[in-house]
Protein backbone atom coordinates (compact mmCIF):
# COMPACT_ATOMS: atom_id res chain seq x y z
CA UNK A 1 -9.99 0.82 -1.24
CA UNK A 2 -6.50 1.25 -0.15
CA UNK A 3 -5.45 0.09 2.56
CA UNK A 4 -3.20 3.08 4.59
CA UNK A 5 0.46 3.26 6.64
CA UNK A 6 1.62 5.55 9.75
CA UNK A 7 4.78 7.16 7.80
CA UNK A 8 3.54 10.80 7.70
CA UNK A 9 3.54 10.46 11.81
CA UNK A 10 5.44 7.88 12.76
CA UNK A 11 9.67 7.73 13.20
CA UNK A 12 12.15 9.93 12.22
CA UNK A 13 13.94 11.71 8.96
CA UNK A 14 16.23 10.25 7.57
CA UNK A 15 19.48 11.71 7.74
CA UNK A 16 23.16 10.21 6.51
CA UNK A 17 23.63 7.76 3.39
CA UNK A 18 22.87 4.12 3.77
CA UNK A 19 24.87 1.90 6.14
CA UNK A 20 27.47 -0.39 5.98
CA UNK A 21 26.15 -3.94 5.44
CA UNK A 22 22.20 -3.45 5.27
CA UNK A 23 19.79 -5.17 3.66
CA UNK A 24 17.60 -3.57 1.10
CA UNK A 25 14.52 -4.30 -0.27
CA UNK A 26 12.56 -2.93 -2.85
CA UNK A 27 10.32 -3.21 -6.38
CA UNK A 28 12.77 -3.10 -9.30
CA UNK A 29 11.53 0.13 -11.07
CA UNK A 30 12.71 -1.20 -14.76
CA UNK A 31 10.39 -4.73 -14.53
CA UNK A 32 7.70 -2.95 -12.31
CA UNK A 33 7.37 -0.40 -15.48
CA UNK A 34 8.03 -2.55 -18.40
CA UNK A 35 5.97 -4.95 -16.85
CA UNK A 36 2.55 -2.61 -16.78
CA UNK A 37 3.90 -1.19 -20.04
CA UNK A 38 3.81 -4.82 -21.90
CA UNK A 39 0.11 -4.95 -19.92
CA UNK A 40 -1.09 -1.98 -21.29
CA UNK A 41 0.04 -2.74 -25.17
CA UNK A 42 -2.11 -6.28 -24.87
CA UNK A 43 -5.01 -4.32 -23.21
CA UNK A 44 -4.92 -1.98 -26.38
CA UNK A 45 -4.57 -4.67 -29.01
CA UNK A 46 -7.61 -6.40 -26.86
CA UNK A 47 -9.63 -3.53 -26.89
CA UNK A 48 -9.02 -3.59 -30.79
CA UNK A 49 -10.51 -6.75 -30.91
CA UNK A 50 -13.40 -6.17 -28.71
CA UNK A 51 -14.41 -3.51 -31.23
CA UNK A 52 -14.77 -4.95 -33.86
CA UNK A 53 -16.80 -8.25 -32.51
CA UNK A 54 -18.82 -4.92 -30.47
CA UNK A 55 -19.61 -3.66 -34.39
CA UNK A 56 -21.37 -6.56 -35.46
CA UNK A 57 -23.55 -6.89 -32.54
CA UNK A 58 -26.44 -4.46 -32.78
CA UNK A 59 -27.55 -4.78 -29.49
CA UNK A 60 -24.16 -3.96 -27.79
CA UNK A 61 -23.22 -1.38 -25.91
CA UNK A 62 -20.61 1.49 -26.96
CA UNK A 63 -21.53 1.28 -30.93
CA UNK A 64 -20.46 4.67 -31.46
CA UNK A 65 -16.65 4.54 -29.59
CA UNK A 66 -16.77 0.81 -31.39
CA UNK A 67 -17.52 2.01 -34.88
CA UNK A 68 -15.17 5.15 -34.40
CA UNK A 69 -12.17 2.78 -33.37
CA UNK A 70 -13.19 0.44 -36.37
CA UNK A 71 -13.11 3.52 -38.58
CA UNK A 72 -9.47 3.37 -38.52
CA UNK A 73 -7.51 2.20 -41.01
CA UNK A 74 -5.14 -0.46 -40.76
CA UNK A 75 -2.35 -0.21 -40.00
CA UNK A 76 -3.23 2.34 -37.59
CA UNK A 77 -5.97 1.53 -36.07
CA UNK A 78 -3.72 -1.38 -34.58
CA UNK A 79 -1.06 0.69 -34.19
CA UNK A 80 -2.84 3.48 -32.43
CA UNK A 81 -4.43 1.17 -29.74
CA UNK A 82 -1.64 -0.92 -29.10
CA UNK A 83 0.50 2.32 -28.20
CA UNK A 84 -2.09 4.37 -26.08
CA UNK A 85 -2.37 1.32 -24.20
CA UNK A 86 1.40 1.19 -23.99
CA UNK A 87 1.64 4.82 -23.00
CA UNK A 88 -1.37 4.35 -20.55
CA UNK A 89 0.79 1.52 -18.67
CA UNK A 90 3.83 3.57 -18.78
CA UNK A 91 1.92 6.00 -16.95
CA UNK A 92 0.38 2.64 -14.21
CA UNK A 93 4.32 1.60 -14.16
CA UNK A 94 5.32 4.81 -13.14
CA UNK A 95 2.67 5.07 -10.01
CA UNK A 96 3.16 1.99 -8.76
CA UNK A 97 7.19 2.45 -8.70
CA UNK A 98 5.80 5.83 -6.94
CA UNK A 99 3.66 3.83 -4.09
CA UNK A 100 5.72 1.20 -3.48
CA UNK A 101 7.33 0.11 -0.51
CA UNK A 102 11.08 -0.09 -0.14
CA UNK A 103 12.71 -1.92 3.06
CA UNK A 104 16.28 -0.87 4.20
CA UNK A 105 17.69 -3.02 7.34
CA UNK A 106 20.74 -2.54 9.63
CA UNK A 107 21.75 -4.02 12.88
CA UNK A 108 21.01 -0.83 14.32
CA UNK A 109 17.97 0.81 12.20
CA UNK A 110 14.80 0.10 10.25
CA UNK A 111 14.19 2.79 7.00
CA UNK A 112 10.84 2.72 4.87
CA UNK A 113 10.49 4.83 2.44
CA UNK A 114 7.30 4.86 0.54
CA UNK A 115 6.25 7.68 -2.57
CA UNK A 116 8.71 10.75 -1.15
CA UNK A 117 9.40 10.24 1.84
CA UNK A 118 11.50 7.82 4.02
CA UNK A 119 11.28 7.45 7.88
CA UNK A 120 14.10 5.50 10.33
CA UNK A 121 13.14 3.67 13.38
CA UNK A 122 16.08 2.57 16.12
CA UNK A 123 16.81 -1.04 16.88
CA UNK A 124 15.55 -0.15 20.37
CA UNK A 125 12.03 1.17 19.15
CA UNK A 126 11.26 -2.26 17.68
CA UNK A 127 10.39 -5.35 19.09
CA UNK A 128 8.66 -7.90 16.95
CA UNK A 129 8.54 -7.55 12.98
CA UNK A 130 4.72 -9.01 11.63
CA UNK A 131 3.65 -9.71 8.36
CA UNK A 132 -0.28 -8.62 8.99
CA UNK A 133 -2.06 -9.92 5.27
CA UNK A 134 -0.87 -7.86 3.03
CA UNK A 135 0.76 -5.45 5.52
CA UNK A 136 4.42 -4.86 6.81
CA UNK A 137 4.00 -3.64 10.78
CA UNK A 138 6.59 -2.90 13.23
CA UNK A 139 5.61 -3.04 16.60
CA UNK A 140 7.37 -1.65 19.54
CA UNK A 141 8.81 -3.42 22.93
CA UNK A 142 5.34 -2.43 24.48
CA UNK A 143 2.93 -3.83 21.54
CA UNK A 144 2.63 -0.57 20.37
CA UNK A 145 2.77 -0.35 16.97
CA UNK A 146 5.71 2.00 15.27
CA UNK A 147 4.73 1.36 11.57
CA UNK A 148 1.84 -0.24 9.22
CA UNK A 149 2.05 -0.29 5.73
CA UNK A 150 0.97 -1.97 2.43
CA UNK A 151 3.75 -4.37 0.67
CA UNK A 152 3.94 -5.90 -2.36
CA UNK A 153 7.94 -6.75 -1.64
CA UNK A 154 8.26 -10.87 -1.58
CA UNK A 155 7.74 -11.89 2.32
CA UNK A 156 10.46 -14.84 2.51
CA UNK A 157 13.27 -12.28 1.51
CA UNK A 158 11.88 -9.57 3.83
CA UNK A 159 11.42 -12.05 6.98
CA UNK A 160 15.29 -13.86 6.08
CA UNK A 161 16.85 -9.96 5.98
CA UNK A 162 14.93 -8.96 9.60
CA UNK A 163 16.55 -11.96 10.83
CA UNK A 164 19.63 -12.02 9.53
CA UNK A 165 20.05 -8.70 11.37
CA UNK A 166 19.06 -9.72 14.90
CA UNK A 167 14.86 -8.56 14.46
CA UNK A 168 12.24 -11.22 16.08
CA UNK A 169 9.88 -11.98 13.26
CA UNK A 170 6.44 -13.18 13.23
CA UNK A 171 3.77 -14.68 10.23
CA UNK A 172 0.96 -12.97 11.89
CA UNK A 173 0.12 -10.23 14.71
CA UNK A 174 0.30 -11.72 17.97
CA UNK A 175 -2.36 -9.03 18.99
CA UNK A 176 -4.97 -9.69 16.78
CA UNK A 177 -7.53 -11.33 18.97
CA UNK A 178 -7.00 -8.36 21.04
CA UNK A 179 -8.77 -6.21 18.32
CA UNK A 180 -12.22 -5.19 18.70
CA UNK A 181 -14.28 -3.75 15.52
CA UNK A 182 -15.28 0.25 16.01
CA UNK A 183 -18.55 0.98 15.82
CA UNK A 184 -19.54 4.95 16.65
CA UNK A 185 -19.95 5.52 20.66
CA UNK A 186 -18.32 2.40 21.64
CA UNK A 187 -17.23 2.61 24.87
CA UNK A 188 -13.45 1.85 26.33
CA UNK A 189 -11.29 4.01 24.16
CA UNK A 190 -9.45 7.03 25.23
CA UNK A 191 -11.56 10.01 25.11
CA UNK A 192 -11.19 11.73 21.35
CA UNK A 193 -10.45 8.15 19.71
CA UNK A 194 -13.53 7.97 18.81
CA UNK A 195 -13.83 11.36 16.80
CA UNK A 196 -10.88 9.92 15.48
CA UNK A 197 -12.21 6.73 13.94
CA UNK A 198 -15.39 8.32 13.13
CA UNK A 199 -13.37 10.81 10.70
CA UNK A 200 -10.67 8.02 9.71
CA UNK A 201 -14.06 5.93 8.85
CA UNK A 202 -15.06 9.04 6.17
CA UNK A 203 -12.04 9.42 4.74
CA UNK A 204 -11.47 5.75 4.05
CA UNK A 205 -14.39 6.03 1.74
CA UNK A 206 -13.43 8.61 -0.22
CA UNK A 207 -11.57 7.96 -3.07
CA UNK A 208 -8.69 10.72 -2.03
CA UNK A 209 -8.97 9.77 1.43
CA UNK A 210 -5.80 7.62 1.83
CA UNK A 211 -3.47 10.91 3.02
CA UNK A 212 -6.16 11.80 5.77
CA UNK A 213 -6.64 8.06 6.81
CA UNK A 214 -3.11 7.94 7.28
CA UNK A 215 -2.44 11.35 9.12
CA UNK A 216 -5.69 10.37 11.36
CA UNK A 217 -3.73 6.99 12.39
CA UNK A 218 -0.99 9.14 13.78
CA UNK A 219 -3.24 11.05 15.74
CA UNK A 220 -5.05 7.62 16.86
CA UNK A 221 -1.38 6.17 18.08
CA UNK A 222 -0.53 9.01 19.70
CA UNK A 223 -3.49 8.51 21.77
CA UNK A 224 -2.50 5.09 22.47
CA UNK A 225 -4.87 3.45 19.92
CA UNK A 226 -3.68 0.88 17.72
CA UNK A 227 -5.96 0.73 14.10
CA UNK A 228 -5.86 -1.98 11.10
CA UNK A 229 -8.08 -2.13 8.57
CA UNK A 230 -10.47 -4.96 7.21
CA UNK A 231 -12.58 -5.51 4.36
CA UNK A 232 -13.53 -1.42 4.92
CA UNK A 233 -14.43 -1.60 8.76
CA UNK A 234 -11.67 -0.74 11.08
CA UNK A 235 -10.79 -2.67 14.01
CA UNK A 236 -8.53 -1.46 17.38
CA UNK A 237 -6.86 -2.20 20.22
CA UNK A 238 -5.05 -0.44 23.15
CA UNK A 239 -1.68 -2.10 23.95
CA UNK A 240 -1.73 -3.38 27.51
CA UNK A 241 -5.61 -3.67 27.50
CA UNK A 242 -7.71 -6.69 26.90
């Protein structure tokens, strides 16, 4: 399952060209691609090889793909698999270089810009800067939180550029004891949270639910519900409330 962010809702547009003296940070889209295309040529030639020990098993599974791909020719029945794989990691290269996260920092501004679209958040809308697990979250002055997203981008570079511009930075959420695991018709949250999280909880297991999980967190923060996800189950808090 993917794990979802707050862009959709959260911030601003961006508007203007990139600052003077920021800091960015983001996937290099040549070794991201070539690097899933190089995968995907091995996982061909390996799938060439599993064929043929597949043929000479009777009991195995997939005989009839097996014999079909051992049908081939040489050269190209190596040839063949070695570039549909390639082609099938060009096409993995160029969706993670799509979903990736990309970090721009200023003295004055934060800008994340994940698969088309990019939001800006003012030095004054952030206080504290956490690396949650695998998750990049900017939390405002008042604990709430302002952004949550996944990232892949290498944490020592990210937390040296937050401080080299003035941002407080943290290893893990200073809330997190103060979250509490939802489970339907809990009580203590804010009345239509829990609608909320019961339709966040549905889309999260869906496998095209990521856009709705997202919007829904928007409409949980606005509420004054903060939401992270673990191992499937969602957990909140509300800032200012033990």
């Amino acid at each position: 399952m993917r794990g979802t962010g707050d862009l959709s809702k959260q911030g601003r547009p961006v508007v203007g060209g990139p600052e003077r003296g920021a800091t960015v940070i983001a996937e290099s889209a040549w070794v991201l691609t070539l690097f899933c295309l190089g995968c995907g040529a091995v996982a061909g030639g390996v799938v060439t090889l599993l064929a043929e020990w597949l043929v000479r098993l009777s009991w195995a599974p997939l005989q009839g793909p097996a014999r079909l791909l051992t049908s081939v020719p040489e050269p190209w029945q190596s040839v063949g698999a070695v570039g549909v794989g390639a082609v099938l990691g060009l096409v993995v290269g160029f969706i993670a270089v799509h979903e990736s996260l990309s970090v721009r920092v200023s003295a004055d501004r934060v800008v994340l810009g994940i698969r088309d679209s990019s939001q800006e958040f003012g030095r004054d809308e952030i206080g504290l800067v956490v690396r949650d697990g695998k998750q990049l979250v900017l939390l405002g002055p008042d604990g709430m939180e302002v952004a949550r997203e996944d990232c892949g981008l290498p944490w020592t570079r990210l937390s040296e550029a937050f401080a080299a511009h003035g941002y407080r930075w943290a290893d893990q959420d200073p809330h997190r004891e103060e979250f509490r695991r939802w489970v339907p018709g809990m009580p203590g949250l804010p009345e239509g949270a829990g609608a909320l999280l019961a339709a966040r909880a549905a889309a999260l297991e869906k496998d095209e639910g990521a856009d709705d999980a997202r919007e829904l967190r928007g409409e949980l923060l606005r509420l004054g519900v903060v939401v992270r996800d673990e191992k499937g189950r969602q957990y909140w808090r509300v800032p200012g409330r033990r």
